[in-house]
Protein backbone atom coordinates (compact mmCIF):
# COMPACT_ATOMS: atom_id res chain seq x y z
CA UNK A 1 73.94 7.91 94.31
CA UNK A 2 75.46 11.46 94.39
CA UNK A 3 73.55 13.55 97.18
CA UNK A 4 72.50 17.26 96.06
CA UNK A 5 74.53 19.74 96.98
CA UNK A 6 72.52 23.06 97.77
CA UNK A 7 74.84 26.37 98.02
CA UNK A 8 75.56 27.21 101.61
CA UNK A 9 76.38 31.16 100.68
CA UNK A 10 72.45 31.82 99.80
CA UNK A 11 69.66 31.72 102.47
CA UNK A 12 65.95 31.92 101.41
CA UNK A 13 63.23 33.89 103.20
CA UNK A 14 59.91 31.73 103.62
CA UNK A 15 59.06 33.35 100.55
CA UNK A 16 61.42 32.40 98.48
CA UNK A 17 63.57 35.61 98.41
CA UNK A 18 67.27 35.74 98.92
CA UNK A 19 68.49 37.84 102.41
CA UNK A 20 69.34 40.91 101.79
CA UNK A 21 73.65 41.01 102.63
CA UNK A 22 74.10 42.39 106.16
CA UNK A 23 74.82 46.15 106.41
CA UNK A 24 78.80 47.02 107.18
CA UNK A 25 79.26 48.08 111.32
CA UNK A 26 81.26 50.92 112.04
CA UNK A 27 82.76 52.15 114.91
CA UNK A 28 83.01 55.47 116.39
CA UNK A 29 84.82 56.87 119.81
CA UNK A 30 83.14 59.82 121.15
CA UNK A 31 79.61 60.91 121.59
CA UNK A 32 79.68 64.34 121.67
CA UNK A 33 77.80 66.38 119.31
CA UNK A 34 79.75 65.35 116.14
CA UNK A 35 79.85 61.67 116.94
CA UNK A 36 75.91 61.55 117.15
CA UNK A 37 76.04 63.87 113.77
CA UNK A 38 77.88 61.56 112.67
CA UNK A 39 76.66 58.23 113.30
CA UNK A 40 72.93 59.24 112.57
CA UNK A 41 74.28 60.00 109.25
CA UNK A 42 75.75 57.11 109.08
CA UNK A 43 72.67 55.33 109.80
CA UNK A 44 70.62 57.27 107.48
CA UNK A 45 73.07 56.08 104.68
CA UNK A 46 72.85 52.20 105.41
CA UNK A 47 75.42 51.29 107.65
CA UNK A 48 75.13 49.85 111.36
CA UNK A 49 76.77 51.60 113.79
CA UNK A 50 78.53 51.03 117.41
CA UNK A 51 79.87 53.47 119.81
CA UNK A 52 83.10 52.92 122.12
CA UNK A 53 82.63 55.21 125.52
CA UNK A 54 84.69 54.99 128.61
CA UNK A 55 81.02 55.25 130.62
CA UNK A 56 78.57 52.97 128.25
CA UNK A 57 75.91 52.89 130.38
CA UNK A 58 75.76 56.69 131.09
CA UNK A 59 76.97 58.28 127.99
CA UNK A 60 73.51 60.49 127.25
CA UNK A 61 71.42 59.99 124.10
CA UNK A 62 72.63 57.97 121.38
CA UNK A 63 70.98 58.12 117.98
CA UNK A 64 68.32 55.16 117.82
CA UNK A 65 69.49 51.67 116.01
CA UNK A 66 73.23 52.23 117.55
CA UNK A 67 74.46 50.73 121.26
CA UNK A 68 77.74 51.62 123.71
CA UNK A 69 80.03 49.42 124.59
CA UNK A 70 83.91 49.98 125.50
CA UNK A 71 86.53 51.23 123.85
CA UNK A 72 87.93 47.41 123.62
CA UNK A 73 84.93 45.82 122.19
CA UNK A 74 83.69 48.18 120.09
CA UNK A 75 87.13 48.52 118.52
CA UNK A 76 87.23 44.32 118.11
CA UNK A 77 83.53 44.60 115.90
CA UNK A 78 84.53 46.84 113.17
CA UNK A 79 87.36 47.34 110.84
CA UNK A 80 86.59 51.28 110.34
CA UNK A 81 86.60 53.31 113.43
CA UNK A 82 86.32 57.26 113.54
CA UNK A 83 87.88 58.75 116.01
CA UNK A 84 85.85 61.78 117.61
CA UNK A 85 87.77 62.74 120.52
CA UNK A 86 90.45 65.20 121.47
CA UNK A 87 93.90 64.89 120.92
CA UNK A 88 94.49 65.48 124.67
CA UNK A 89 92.50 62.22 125.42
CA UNK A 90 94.52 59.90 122.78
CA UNK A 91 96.50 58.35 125.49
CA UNK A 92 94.31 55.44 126.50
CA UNK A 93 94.71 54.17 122.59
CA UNK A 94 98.28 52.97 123.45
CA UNK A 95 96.47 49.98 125.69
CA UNK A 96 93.84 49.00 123.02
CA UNK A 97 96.44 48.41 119.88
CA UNK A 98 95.49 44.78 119.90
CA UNK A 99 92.05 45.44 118.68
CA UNK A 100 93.22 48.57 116.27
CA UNK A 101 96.06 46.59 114.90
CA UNK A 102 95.50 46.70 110.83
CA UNK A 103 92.27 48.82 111.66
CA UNK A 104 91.51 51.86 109.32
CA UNK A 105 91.74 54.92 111.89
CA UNK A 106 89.56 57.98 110.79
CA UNK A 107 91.11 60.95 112.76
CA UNK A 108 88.35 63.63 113.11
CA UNK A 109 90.13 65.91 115.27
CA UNK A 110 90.63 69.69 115.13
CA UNK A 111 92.80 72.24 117.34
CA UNK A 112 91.66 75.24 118.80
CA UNK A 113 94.55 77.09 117.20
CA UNK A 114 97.14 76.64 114.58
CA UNK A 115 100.78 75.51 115.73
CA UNK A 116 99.20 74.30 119.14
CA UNK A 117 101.67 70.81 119.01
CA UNK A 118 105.00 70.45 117.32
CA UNK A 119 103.15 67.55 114.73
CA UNK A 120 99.54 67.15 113.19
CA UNK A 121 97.09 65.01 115.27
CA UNK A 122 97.27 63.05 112.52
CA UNK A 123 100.61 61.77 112.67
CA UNK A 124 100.91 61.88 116.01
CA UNK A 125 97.89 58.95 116.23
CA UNK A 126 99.41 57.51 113.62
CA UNK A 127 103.11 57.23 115.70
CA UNK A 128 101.35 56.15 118.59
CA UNK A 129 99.15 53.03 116.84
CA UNK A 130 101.85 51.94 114.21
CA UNK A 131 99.72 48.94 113.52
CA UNK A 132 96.71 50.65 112.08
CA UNK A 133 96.00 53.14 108.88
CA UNK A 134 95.39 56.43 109.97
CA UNK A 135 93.19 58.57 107.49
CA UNK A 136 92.85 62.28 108.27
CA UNK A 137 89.12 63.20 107.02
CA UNK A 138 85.81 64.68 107.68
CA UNK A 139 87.87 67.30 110.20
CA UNK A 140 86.00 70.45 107.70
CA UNK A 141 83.09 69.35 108.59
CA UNK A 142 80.74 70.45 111.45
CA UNK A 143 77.88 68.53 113.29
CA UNK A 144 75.24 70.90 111.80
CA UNK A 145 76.39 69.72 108.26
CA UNK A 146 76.87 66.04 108.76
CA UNK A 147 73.16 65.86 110.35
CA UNK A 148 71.63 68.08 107.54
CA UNK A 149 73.47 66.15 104.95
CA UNK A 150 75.92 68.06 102.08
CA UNK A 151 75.28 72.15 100.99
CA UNK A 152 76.77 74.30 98.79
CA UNK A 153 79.24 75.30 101.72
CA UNK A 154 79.54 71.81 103.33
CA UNK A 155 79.70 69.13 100.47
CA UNK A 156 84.03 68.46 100.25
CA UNK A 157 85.67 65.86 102.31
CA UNK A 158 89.33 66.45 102.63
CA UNK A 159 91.54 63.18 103.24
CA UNK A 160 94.88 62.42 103.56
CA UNK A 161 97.12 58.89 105.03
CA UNK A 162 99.10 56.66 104.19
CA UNK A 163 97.82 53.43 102.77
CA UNK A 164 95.96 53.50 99.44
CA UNK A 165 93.36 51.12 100.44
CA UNK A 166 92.11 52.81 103.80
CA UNK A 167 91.87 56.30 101.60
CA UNK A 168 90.15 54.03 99.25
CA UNK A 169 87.59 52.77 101.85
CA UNK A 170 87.10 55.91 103.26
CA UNK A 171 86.03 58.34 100.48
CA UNK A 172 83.29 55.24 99.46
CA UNK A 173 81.62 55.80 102.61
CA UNK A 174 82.43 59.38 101.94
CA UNK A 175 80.90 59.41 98.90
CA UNK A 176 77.80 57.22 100.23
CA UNK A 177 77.13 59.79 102.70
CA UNK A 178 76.54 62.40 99.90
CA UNK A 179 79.56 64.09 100.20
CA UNK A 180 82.49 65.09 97.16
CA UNK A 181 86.06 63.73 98.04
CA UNK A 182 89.60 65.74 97.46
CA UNK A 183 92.34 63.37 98.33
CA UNK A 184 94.75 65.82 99.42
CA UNK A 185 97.68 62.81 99.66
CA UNK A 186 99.79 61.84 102.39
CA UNK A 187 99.92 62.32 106.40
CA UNK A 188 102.11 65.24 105.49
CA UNK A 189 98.92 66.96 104.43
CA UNK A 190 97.65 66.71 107.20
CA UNK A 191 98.37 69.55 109.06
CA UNK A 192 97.04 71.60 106.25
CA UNK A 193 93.79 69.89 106.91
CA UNK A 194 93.48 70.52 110.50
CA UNK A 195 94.38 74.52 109.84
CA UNK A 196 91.53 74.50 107.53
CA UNK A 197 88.86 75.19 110.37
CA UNK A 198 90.51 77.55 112.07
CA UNK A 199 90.80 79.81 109.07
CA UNK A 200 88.61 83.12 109.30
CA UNK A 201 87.90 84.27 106.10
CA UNK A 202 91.25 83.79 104.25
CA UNK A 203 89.78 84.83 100.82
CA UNK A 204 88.40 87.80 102.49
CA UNK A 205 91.15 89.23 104.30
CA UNK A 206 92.26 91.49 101.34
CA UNK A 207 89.24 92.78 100.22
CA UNK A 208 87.34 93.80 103.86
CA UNK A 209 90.96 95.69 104.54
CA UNK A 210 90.51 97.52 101.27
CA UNK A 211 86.83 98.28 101.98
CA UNK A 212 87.60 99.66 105.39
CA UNK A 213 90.28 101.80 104.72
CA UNK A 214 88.29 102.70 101.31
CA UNK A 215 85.37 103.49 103.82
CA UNK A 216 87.00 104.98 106.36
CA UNK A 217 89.24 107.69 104.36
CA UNK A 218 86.26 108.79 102.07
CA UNK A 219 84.09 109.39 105.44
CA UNK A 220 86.63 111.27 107.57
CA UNK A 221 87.41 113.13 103.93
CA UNK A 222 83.73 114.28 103.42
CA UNK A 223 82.98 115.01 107.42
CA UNK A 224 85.85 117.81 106.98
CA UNK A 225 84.77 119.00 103.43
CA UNK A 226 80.89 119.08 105.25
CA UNK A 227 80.24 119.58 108.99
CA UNK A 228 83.75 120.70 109.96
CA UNK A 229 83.87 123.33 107.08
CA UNK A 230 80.50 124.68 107.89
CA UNK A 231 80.80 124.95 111.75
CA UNK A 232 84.73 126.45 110.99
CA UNK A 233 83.36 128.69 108.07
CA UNK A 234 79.61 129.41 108.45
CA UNK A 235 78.82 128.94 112.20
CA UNK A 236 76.74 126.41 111.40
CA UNK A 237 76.11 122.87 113.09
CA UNK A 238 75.04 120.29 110.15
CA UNK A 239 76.09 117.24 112.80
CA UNK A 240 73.08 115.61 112.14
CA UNK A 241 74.34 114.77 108.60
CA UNK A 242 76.79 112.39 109.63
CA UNK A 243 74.52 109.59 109.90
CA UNK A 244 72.32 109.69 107.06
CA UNK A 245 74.05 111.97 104.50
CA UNK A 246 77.82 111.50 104.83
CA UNK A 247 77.13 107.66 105.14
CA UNK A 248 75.03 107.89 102.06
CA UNK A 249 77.84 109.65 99.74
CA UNK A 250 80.52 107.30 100.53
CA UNK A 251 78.61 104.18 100.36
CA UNK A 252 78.26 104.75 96.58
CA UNK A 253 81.90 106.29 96.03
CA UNK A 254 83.65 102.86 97.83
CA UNK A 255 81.11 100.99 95.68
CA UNK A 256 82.31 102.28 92.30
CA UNK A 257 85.75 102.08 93.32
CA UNK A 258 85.89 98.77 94.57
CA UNK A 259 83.37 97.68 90.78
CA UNK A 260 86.11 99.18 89.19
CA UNK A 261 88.78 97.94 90.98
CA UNK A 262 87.21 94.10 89.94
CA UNK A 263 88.24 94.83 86.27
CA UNK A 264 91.62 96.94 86.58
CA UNK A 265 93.50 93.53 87.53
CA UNK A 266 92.61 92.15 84.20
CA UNK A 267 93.30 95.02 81.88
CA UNK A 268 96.89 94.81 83.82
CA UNK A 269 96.79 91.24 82.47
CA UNK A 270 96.14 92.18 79.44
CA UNK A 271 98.89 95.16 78.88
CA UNK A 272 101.43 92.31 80.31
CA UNK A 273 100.54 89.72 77.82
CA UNK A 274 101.05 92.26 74.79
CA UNK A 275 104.18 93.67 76.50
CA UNK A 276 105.75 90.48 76.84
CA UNK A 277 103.92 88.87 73.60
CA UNK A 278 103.58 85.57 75.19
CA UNK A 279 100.43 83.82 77.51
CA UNK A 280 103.11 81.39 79.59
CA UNK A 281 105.37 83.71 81.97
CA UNK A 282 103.75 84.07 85.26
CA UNK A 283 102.27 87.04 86.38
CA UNK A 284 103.38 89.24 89.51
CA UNK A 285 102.37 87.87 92.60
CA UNK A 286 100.57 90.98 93.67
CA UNK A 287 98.46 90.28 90.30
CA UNK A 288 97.70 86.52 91.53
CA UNK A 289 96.51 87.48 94.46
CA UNK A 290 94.29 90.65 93.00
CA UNK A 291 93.07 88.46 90.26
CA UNK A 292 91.89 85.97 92.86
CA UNK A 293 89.78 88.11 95.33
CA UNK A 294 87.82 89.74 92.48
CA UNK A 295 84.67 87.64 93.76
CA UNK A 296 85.45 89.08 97.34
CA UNK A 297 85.54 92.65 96.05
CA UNK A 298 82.81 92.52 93.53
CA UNK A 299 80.37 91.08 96.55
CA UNK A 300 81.74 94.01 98.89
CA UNK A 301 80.92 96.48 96.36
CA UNK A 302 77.27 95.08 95.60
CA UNK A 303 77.28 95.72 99.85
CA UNK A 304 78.14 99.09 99.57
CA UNK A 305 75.69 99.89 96.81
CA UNK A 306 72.86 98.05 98.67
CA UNK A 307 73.34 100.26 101.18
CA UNK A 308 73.03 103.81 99.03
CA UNK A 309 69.97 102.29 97.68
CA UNK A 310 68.49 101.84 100.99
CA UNK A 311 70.02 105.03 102.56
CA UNK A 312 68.38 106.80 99.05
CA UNK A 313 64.91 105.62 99.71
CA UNK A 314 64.46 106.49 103.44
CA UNK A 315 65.65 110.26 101.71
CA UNK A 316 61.74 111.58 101.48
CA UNK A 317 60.38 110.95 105.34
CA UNK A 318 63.92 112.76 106.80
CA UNK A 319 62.84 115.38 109.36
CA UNK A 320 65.56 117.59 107.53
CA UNK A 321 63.92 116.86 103.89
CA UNK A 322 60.20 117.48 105.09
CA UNK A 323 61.49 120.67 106.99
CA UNK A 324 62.94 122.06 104.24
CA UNK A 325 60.42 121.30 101.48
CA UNK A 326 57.71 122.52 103.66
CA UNK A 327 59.63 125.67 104.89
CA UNK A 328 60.21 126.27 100.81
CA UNK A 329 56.76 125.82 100.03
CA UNK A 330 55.49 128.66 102.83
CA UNK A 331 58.31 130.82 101.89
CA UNK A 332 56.79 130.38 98.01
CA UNK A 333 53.25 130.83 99.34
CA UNK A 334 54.39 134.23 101.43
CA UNK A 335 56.30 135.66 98.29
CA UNK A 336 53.39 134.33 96.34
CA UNK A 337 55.96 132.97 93.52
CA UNK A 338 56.44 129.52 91.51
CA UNK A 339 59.11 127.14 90.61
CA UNK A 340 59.59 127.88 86.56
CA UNK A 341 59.56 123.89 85.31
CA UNK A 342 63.32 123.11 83.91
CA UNK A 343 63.21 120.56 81.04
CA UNK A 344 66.90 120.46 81.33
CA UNK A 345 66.54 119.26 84.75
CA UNK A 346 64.03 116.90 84.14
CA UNK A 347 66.16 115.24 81.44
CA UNK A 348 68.92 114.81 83.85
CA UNK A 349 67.47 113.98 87.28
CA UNK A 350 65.76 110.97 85.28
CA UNK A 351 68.62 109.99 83.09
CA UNK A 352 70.29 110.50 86.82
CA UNK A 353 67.87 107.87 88.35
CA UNK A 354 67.51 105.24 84.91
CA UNK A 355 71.31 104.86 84.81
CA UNK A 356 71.33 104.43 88.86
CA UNK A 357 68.47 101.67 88.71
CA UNK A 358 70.14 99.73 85.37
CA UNK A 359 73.69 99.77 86.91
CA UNK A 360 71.86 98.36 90.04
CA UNK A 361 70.40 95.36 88.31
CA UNK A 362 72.85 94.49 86.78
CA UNK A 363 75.07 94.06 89.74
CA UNK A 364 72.41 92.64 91.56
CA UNK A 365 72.82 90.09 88.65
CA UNK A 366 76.44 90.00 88.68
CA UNK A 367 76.59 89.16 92.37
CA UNK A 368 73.94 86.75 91.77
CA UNK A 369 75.72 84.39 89.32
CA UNK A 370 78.96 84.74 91.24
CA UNK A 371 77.17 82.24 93.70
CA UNK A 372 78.20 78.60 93.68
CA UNK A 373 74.66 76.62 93.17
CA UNK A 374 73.94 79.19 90.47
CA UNK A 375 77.58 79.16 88.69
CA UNK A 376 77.66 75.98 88.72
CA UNK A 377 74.12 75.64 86.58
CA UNK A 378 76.44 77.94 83.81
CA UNK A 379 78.33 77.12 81.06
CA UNK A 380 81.83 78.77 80.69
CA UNK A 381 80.83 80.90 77.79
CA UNK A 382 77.61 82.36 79.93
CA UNK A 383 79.42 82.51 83.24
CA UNK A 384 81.79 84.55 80.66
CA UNK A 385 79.04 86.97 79.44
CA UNK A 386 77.77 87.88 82.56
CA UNK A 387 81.07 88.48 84.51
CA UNK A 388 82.90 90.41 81.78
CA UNK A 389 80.46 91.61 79.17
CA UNK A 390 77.66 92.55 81.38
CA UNK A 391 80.48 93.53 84.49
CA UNK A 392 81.60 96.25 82.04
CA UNK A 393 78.35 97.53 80.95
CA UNK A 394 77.16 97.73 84.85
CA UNK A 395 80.63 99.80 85.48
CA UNK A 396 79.96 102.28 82.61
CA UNK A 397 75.91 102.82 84.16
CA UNK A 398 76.88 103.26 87.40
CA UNK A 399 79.72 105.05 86.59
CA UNK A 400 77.67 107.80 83.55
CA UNK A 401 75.03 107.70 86.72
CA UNK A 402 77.58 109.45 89.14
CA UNK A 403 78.44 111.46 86.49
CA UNK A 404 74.89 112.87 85.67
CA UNK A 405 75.18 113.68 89.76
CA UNK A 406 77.86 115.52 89.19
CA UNK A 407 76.60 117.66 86.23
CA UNK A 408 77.85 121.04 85.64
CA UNK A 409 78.84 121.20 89.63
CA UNK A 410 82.89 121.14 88.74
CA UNK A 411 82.49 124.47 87.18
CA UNK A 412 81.06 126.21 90.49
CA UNK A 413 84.13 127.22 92.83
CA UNK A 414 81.69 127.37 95.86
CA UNK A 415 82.04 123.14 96.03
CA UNK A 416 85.74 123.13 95.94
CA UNK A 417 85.39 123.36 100.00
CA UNK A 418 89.56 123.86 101.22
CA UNK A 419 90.52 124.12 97.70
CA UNK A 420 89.32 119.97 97.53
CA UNK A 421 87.13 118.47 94.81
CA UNK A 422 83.98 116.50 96.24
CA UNK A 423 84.39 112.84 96.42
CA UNK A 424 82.04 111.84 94.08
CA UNK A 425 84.72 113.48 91.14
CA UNK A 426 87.62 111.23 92.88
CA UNK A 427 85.41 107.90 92.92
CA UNK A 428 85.47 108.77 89.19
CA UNK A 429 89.10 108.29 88.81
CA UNK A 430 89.44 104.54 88.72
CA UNK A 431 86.75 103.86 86.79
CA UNK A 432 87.04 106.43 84.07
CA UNK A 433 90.52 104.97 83.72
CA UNK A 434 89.18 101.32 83.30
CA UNK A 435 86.48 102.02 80.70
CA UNK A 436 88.77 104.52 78.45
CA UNK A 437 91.58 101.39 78.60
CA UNK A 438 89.29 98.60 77.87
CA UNK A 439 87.91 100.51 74.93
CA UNK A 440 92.09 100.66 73.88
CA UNK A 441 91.86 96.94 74.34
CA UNK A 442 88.66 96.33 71.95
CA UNK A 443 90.64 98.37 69.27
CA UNK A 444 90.68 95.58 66.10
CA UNK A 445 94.62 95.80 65.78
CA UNK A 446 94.74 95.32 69.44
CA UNK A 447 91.94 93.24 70.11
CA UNK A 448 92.95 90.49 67.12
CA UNK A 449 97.11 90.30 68.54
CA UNK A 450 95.86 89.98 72.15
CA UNK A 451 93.62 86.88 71.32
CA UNK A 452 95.95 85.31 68.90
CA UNK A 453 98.33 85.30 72.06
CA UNK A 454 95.55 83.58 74.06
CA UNK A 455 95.31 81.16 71.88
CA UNK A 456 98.78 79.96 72.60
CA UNK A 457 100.93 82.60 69.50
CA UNK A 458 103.79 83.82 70.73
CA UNK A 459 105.96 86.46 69.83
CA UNK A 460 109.75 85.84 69.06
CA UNK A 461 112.49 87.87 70.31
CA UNK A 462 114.33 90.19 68.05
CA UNK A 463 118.05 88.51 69.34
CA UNK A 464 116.86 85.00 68.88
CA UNK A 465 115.87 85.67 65.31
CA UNK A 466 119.03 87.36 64.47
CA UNK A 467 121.50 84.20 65.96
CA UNK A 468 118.60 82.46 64.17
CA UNK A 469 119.78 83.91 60.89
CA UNK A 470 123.75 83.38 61.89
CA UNK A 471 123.11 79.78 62.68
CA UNK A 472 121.88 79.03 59.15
């Protein structure tokens, strides 16, 4: 008789249940802030880990469920370790290439500064354990992010290496962890990758230059027009204005500037594609890079206008406000004489204040859908609406608003201070400029050739249809 033959590959629990498989052990070197971010993430998403430490029994606090062992044996239980440590302390990994020898190497490391070694960390590991597969990865990340799991700001994994299948493994764990991968190719790359971290603000370089020097000319330009003409001129010392007053006229003239300088890029665009009648020739590199910080400028210039708003509110509890309205109202009490009502005025001061409040919201709103989590919710065609539709109409209102402050005031001589116009009439400059050209743009005959082009038409050149013509 045949004896039965039960499958060795299944064990039952005394219930009856099959064993759950055992978890995958991974190894990290290091247990510094990141490694413990790391590895209690790790743990959290289902793996087992096990720390290598030149002092195991004295490295501090390790997250619970993981032990420390050395370098040597930790390295010899798993076949992925990450590798939290310094460059500067690679050189003991020369002695343990036995145990990392067709191991997949997970090179965390940053620099403090760019160009700091003549090759990436990266490829130096990788030239100093030629056995194993060095992926770069998980290098953007910081502890704070890995223990609170992927946000809006902290969900990419960049990796680059070598060997398909160690990329492979590594964005699944990547992946496992909560987190979205960009294979970013070779070791090459890889200097790229550790420059990411030590990049300040490279999107906003451009735009926070602008907004100083925007900020900066516009306030030394209205502190002569103001306090220096009135001490030079009148004798009088209005210093006191500087912080309050001056700061709360060019607040709202950068603003405008900088809303209109959002839109100016792509009405340049536009002019270029009907000059050259075609979508598919490049644009200028100045445009690239003016069309790409648009975000940057449009979020400066909601800033700016926060600011007048809450510069304009604090306006009625000003000693200098409540001195003058109560030295006006004795002086009306002495002379025993009224204020005629001016329904003129009216109309204006709260046409003034409706456009100021809609042009507010809707940059409030603009600025609002320019964030990721709420972008990201939109469809092209409303992200489209918002940003250029409803972008426009909040340049016209804030724009018609500073015009309503300006009023009738160009035809007085007395604010042409030095022969120079206020700065409210030159923040109008740029934006007039936009909103007369885009209403050239939404022309029919215009409007219908510059979407045909966008749609891929193209417009043939005069020479090539005439050796056209000689050719047949």
């Amino acid at each position: 008789m045949s004896k039965e033959v039960k499958p060795e590959s299944v064990s039952l629990h005394p219930l009856g249940t099959a064993a759950a498989p055992e978890q995958e052990l991974l190894c990290i070197f290091g247990t510094g802030d990141l490694g413990r971010s790391l590895g209690l993430r790790l743990l959290q998403s289902g793996y087992r880990v096990v720390y290598g430490s030149r002092r195991p029994q004295s490295c501090g606090p390790l997250p619970q469920g993981t032990q420390a062992m050395t370098h040597a044996a930790a390295a010899q239980s798993a076949s992925l370790v990450f590798l939290c440590i310094h460059r500067e302390n690679y050189d003991f990994l020369e002695t343990l290439d036995p145990q990392l020898r067709g191991k997949v190497l997970v090179d965390v490391s940053n620099n403090v500064k760019k160009n700091l070694y003549p090759e990436a960390n990266a490829e130096y590991l990788q030239r100093l354990i030629p056995g194993a597969h060095v992926v770069k990865a998980f290098n953007t990340l910081s502890a704070w992010a890995l223990q609170n799991g992927p946000l809006d700001a902290n969900r990419q994994v960049f990796l680059c290496g070598n060997n398909a299948e160690a990329k492979q493994d590594v964005a699944e764990k990547a992946t496992k962890l909560g987190f979205s991968v960009v294979d970013r190719g070779s070791l090459n790359a890889a200097r790229e990758l550790e420059d990411f971290p030590l990049q300040l603000f490279p999107e906003w370089r451009l735009p926070l230059l602008l907004a100083l020097c925007l900020t900066a000319s516009f306030f030394f330009y209205e502190l002569i027009r103001d306090v220096v003409y009135a001490y030079v001129d009148q004798g009088k010392n209005i210093s006191f204005r500087i912080m309050v007053s001056l700061a709360n006229r060019v607040f709202p003239i950068v603003s405008l500037i900088m809303l209109s300088l959002c839109y100016l890029p792509g009405i340049i665009a536009a002019f270029l594609q009907l000059y050259r009648g075609t979508k598919y020739k490049r644009f200028p590199d100045w445009l690239d890079c003016w069309m790409l910080c648009r975000k940057q400028l449009g979020l400066l210039a909601l800033g700016f206008a926060s600011l007048h708003v809450l510069y304009t509110l604090i306006i009625p509890i000003r000693y200098y406000v409540r001195f003058k309205i109560a030295t006006n109202t004795i002086s009306q009490i002495k002379e025993n004489r009224t204020s005629e009502f001016s329904l003129t005025t009216a109309w204006r001061a709260d046409s003034y204040y409706s456009m100021g409040i809609l042009g507010f919201c809707l940059f409030v709103l603009l600025g609002i859908t320019s964030l990721p989590s709420v972008s990201n919710a939109l469809s092209w065609r409303e992200f489209s609406f918002i940003q250029s539709k409803l972008g426009y109409l909040a340049l016209f209102f804030c724009t018609f608003h500073t015009y309503l402050y300006g009023w009738d005031r160009f035809l007085s001589p007395t604010i042409y201070k030095w022969c120079t116009p206020p700065g409210y009439m030159l923040s109008l400059v740029v934006p007039t400029v936009v909103l007369v050209v885009k209403l050239l743009l939404l022309l029919p005959c215009v409007d219908r050739t510059l979407t045909r082009i966008r749609q891929g038409w193209e417009r043939c050149d005069p020479e090539d249809d005439s050796k056209k013509s000689l050719l047949t």
